[in-house]
PDB file of N, CA and C in Angstrom:
ATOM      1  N   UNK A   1       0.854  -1.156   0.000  1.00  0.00           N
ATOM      2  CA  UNK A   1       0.000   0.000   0.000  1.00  0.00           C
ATOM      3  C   UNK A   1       0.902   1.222   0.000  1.00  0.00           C
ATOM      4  N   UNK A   2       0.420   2.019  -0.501  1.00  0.00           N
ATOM      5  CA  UNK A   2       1.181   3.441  -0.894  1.00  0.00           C
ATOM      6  C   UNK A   2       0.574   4.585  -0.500  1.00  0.00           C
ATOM      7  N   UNK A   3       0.888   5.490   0.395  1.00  0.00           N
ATOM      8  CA  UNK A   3      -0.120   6.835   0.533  1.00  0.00           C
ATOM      9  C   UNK A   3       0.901   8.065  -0.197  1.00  0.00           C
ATOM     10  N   UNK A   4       0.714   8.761  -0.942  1.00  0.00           N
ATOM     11  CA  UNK A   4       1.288  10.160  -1.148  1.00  0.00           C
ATOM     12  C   UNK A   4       0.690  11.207  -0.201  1.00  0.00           C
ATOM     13  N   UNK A   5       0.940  11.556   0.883  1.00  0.00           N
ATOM     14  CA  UNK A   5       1.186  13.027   1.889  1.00  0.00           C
ATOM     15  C   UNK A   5       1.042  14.559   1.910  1.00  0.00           C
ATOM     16  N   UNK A   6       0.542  15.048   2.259  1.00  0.00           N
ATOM     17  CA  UNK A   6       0.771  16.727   2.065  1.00  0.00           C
ATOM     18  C   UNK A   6       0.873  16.593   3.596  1.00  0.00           C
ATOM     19  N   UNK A   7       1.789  17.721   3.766  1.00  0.00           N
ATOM     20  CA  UNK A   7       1.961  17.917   5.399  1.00  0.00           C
ATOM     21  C   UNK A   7       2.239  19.513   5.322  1.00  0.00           C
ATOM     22  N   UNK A   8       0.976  20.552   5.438  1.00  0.00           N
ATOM     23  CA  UNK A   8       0.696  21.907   5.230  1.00  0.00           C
ATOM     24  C   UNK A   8       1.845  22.594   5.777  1.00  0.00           C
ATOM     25  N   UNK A   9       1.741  22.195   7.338  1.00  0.00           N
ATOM     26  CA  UNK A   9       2.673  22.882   8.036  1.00  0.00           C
ATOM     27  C   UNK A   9       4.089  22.890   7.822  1.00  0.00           C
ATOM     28  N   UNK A  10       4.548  22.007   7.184  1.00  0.00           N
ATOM     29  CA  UNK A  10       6.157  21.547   7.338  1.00  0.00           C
ATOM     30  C   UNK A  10       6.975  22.420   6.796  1.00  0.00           C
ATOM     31  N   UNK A  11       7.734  23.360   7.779  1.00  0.00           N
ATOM     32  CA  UNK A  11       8.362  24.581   7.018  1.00  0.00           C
ATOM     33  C   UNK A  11       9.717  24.059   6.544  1.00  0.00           C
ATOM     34  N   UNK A  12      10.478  22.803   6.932  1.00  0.00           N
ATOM     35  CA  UNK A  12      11.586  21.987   6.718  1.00  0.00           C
ATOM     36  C   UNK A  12      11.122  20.592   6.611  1.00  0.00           C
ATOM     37  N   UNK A  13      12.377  19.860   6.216  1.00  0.00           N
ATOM     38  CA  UNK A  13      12.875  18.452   5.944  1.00  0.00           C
ATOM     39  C   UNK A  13      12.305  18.145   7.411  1.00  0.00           C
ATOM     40  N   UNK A  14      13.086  18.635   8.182  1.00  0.00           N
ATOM     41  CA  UNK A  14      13.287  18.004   9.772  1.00  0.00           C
ATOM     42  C   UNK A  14      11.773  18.270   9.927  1.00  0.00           C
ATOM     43  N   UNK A  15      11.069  19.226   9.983  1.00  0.00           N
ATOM     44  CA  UNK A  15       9.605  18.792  10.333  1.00  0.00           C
ATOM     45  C   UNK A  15       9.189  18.245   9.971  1.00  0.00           C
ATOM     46  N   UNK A  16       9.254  18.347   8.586  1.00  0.00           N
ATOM     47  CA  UNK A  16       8.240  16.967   7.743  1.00  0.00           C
ATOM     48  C   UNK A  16       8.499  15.814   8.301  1.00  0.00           C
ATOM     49  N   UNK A  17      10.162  15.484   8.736  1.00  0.00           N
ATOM     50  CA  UNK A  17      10.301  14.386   9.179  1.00  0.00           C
ATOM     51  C   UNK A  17       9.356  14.183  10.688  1.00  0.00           C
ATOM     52  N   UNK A  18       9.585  15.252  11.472  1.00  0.00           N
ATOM     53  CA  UNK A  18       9.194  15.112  12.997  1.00  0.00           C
ATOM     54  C   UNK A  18       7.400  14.639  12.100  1.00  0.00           C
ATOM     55  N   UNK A  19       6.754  14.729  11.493  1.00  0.00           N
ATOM     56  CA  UNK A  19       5.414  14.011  11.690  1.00  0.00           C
ATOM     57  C   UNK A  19       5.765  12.351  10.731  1.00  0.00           C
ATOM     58  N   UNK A  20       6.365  12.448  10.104  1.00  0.00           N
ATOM     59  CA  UNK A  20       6.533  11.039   9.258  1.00  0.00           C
ATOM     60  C   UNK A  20       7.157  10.029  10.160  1.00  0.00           C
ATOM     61  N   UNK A  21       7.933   9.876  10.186  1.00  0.00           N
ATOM     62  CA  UNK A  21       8.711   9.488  11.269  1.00  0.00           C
ATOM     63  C   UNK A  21       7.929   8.828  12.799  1.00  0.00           C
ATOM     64  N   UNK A  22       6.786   9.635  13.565  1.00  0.00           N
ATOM     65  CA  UNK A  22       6.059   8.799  14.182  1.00  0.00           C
ATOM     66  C   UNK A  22       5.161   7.946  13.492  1.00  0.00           C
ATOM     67  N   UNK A  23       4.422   8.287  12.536  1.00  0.00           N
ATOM     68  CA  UNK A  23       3.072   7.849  11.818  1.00  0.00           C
ATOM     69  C   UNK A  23       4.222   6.356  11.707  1.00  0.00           C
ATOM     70  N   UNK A  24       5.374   6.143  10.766  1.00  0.00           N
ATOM     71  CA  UNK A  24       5.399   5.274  10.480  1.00  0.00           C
ATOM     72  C   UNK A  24       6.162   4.238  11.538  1.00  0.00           C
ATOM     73  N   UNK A  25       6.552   4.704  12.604  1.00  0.00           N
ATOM     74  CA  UNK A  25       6.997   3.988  13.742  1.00  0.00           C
ATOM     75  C   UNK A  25       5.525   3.288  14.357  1.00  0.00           C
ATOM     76  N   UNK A  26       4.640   4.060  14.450  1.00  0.00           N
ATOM     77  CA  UNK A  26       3.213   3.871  14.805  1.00  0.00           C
ATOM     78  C   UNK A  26       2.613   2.743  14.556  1.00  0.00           C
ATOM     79  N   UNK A  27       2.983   2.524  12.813  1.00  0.00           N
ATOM     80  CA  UNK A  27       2.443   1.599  12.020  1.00  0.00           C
ATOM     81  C   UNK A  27       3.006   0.753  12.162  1.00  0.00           C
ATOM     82  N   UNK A  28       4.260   0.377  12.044  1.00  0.00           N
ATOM     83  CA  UNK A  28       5.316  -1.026  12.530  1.00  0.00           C
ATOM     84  C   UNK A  28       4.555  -1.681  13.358  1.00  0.00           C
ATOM     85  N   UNK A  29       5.031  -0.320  14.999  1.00  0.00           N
ATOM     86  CA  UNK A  29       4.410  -1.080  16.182  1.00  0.00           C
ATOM     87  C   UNK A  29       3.196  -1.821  16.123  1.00  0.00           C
ATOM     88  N   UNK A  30       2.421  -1.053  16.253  1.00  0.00           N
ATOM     89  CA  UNK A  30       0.764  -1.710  15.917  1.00  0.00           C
ATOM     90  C   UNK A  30       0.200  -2.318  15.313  1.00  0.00           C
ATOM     91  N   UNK A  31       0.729  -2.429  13.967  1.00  0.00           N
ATOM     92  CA  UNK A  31       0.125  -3.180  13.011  1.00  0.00           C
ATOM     93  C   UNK A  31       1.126  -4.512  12.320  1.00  0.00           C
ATOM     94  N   UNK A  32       2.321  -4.775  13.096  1.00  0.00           N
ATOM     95  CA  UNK A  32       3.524  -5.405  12.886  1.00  0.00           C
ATOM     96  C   UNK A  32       3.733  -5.372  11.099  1.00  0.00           C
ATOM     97  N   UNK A  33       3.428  -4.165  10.556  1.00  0.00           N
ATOM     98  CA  UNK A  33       3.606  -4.087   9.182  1.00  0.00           C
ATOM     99  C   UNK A  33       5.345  -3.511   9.003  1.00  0.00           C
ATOM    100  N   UNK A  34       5.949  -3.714   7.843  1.00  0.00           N
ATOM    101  CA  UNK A  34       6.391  -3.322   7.089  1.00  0.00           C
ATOM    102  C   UNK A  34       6.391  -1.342   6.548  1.00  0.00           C
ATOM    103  N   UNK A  35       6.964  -0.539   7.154  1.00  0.00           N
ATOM    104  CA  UNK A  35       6.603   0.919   6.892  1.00  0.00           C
ATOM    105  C   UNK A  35       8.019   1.511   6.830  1.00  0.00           C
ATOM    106  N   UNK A  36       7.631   2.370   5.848  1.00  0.00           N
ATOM    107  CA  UNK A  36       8.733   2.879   5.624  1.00  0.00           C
ATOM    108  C   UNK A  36       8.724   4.370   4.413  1.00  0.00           C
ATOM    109  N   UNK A  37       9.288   5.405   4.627  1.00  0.00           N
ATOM    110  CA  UNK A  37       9.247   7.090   3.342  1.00  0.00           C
ATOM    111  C   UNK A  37       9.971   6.430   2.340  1.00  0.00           C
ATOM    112  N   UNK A  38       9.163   6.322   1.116  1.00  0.00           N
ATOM    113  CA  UNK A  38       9.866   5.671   0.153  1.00  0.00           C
ATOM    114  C   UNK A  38       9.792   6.606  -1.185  1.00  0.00           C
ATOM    115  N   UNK A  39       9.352   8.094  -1.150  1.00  0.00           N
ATOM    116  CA  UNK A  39       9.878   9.016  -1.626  1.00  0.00           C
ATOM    117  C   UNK A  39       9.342  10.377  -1.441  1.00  0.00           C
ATOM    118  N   UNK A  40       9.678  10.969  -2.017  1.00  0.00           N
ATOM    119  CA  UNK A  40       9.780  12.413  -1.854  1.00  0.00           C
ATOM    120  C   UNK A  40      10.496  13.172  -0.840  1.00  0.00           C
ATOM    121  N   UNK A  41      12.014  12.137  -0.950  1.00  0.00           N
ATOM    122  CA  UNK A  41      12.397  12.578   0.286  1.00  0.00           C
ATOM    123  C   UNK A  41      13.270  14.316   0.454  1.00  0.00           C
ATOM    124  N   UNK A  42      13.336  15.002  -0.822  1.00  0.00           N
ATOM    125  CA  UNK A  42      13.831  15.815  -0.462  1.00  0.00           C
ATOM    126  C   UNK A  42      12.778  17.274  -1.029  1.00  0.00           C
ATOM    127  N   UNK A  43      11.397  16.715  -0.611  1.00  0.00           N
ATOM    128  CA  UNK A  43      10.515  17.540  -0.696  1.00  0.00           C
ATOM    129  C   UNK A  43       9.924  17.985   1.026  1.00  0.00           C
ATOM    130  N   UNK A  44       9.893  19.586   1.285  1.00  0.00           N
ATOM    131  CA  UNK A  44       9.496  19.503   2.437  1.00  0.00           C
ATOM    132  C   UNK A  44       7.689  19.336   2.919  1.00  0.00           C
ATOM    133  N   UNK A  45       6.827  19.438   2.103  1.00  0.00           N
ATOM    134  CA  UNK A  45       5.511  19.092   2.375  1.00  0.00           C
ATOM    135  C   UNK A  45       5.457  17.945   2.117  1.00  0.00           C
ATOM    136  N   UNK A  46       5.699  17.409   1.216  1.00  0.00           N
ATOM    137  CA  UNK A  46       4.854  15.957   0.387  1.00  0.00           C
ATOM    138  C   UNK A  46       6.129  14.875   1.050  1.00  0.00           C
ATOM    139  N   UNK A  47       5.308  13.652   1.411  1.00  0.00           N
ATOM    140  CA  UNK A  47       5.977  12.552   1.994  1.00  0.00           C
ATOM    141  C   UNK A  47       5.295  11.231   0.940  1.00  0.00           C
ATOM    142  N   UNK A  48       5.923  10.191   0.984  1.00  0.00           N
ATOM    143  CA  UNK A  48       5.340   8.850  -0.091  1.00  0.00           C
ATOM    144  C   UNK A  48       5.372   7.713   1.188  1.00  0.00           C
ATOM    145  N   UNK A  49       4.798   6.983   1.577  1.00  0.00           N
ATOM    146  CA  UNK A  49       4.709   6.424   2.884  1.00  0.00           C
ATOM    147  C   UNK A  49       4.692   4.645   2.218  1.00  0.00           C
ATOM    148  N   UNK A  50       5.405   4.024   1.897  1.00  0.00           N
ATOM    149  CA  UNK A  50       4.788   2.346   1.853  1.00  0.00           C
ATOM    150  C   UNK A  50       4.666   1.578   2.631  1.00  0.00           C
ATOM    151  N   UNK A  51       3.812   0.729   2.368  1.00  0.00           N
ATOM    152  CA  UNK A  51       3.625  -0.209   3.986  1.00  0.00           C
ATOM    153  C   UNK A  51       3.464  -1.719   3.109  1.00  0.00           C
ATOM    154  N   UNK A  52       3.691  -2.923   4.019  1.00  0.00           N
ATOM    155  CA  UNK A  52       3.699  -4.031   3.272  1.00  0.00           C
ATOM    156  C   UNK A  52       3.208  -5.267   4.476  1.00  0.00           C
ATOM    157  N   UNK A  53       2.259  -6.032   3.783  1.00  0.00           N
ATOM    158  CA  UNK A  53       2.683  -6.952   4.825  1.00  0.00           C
ATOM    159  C   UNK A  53       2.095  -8.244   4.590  1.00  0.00           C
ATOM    160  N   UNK A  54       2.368  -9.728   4.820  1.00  0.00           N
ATOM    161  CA  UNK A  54       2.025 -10.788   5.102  1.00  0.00           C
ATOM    162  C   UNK A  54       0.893 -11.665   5.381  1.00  0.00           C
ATOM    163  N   UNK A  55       0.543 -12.391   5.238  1.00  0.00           N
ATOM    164  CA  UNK A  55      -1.042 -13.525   5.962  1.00  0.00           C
ATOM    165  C   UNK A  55      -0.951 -14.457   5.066  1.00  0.00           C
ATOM    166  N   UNK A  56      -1.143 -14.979   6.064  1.00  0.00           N
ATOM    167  CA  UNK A  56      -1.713 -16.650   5.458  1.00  0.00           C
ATOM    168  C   UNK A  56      -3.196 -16.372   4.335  1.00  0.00           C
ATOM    169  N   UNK A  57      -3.799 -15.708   4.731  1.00  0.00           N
ATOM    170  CA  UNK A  57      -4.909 -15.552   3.812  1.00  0.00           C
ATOM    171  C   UNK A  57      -5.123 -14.229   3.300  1.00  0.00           C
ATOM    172  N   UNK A  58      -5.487 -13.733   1.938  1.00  0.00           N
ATOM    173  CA  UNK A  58      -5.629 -12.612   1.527  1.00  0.00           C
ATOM    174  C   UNK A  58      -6.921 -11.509   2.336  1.00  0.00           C
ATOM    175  N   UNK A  59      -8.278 -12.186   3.008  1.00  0.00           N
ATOM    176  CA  UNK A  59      -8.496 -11.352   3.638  1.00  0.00           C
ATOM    177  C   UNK A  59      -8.349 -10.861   4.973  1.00  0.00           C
ATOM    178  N   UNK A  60      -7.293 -11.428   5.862  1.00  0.00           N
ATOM    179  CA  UNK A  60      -6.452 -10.967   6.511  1.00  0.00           C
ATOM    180  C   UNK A  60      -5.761 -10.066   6.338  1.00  0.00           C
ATOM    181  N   UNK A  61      -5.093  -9.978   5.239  1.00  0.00           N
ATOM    182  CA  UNK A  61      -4.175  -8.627   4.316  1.00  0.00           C
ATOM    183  C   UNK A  61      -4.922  -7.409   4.324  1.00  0.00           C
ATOM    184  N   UNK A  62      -6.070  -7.554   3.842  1.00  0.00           N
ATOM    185  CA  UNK A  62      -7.726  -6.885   3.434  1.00  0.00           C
ATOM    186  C   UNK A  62      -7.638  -5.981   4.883  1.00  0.00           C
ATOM    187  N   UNK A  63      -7.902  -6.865   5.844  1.00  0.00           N
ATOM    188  CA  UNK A  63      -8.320  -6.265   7.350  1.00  0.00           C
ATOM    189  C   UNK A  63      -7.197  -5.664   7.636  1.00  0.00           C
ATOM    190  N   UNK A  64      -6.132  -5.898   7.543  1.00  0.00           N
ATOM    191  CA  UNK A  64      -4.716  -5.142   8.172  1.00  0.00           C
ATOM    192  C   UNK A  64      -4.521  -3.816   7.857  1.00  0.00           C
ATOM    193  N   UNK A  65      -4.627  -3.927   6.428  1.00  0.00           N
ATOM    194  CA  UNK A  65      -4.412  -2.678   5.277  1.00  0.00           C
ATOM    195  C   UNK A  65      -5.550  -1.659   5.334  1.00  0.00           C
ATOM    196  N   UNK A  66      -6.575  -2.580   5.788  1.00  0.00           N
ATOM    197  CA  UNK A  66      -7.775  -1.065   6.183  1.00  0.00           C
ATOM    198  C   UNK A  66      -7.735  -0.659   7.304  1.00  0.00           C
ATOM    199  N   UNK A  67      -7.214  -1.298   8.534  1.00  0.00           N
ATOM    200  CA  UNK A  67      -6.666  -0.479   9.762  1.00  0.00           C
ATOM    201  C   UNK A  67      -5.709   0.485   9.602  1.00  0.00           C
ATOM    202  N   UNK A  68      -4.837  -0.027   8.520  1.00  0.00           N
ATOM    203  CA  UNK A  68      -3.405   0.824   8.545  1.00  0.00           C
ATOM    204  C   UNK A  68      -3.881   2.093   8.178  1.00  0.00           C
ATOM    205  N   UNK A  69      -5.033   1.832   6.880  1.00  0.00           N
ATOM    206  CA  UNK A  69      -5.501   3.277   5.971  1.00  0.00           C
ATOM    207  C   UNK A  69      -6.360   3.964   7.177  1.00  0.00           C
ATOM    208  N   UNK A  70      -6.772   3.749   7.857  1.00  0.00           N
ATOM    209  CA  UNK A  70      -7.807   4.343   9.344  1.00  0.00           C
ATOM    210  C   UNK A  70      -6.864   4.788   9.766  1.00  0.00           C
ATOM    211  N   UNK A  71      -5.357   4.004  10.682  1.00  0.00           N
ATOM    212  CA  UNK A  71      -4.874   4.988  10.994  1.00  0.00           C
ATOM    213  C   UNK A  71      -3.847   6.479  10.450  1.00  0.00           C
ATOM    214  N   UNK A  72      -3.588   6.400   8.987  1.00  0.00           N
ATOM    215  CA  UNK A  72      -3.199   7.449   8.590  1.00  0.00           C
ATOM    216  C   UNK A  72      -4.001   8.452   8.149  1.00  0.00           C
ATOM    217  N   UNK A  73      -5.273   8.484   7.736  1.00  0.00           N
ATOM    218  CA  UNK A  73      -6.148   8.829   7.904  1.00  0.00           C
ATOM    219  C   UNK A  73      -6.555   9.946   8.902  1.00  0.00           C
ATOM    220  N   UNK A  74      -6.412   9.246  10.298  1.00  0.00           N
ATOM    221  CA  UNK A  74      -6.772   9.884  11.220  1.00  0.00           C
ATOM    222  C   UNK A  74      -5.580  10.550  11.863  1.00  0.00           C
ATOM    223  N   UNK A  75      -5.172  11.176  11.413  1.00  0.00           N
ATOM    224  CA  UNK A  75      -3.644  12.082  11.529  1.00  0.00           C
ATOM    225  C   UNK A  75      -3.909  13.300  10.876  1.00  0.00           C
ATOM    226  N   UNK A  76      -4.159  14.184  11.883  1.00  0.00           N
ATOM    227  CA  UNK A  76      -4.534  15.427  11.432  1.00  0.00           C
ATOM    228  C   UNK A  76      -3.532  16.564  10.508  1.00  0.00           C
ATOM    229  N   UNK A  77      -2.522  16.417  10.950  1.00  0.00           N
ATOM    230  CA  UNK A  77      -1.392  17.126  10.391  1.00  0.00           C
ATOM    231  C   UNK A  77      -1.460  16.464   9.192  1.00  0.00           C
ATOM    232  N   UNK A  78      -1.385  15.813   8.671  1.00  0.00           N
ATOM    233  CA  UNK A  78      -1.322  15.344   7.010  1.00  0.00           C
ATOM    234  C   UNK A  78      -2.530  15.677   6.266  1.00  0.00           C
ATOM    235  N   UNK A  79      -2.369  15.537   5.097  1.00  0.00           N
ATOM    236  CA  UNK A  79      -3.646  15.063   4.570  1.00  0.00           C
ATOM    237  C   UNK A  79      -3.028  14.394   3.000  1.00  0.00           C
ATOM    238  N   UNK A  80      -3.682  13.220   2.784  1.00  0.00           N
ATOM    239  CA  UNK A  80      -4.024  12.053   2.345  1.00  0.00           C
ATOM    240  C   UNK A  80      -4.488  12.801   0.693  1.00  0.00           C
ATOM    241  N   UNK A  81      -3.002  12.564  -0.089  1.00  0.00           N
ATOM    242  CA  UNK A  81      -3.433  13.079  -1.486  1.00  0.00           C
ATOM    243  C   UNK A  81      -4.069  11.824  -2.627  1.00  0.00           C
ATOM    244  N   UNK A  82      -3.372  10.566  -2.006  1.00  0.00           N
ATOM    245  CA  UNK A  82      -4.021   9.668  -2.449  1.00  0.00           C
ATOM    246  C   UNK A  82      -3.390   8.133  -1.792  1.00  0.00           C
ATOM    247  N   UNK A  83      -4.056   6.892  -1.829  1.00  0.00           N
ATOM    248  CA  UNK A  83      -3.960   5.391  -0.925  1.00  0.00           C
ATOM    249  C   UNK A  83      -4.156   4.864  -2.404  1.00  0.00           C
ATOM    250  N   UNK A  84      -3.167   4.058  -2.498  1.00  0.00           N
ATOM    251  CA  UNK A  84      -3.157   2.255  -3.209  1.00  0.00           C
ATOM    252  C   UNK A  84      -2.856   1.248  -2.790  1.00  0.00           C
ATOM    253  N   UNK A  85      -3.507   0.353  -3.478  1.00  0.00           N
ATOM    254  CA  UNK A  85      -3.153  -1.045  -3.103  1.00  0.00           C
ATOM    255  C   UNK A  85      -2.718  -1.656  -3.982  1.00  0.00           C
ATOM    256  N   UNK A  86      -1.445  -2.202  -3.712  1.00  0.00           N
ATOM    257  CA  UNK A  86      -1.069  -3.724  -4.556  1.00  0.00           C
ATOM    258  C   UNK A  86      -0.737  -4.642  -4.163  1.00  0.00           C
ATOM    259  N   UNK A  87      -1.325  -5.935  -4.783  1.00  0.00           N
ATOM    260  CA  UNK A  87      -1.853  -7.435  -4.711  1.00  0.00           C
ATOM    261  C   UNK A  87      -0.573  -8.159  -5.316  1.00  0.00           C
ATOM    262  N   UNK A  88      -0.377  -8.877  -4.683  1.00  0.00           N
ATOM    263  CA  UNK A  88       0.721  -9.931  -5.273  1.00  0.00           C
ATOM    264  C   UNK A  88       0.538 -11.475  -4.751  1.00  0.00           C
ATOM    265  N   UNK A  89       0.062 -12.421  -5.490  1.00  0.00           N
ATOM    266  CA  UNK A  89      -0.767 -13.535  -5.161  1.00  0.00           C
ATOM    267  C   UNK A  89       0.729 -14.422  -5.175  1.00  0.00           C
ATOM    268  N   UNK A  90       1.082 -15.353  -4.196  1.00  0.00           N
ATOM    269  CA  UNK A  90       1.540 -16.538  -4.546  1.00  0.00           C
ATOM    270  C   UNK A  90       0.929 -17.309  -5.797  1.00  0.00           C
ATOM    271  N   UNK A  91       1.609 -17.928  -6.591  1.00  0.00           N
ATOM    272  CA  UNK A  91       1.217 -18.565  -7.619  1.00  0.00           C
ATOM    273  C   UNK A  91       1.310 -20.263  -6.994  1.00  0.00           C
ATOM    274  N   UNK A  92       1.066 -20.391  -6.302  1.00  0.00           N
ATOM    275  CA  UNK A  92       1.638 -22.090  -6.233  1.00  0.00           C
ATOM    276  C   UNK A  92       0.092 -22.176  -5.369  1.00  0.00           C
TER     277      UNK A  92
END
């Protein structure tokens, strides 16, 4: 899953970082996902956020990935320019 970021306030790098930086520590913890700024890193508003993660069954994945999108979501300092999803099926 992929979110692209606006973060209004961020008058620097280092701020932008001070809100990215928890959100995606947040997400690790809690959601034992995969998170990580995977671009726009030398933009000071806009952040690229990916998250990844695991299950035995695809709608497990389903449920994880819509908590994750709830909680970035609900992070007021950002706002949410756009969320994707991509599917990658074991073939066997």
């Amino acid at each position: 899953m992929e979110f692209d970021l606006h973060i209004p306030e961020a008058r620097s790098l280092k701020a932008k970082r001070s809100v990215v930086r928890p959100m995606v520590e947040g997400l690790r913890r809690r959601y034992q996902v995969a998170a990580a700024e995977v671009g726009h890193h030398e933009q000071w508003q806009r952040a690229l956020v990916g998250v990844t993660t695991v299950a035995s069954t695809a709608t497990h994945v389903g449920d994880v990935l819509d908590e994750v999108e709830r909680f970035v979501w609900s992070h007021p300092e950002v706002q949410v320019l756009s969320a994707s999803r991509c599917w990658l099926d074991d073939p066997a």
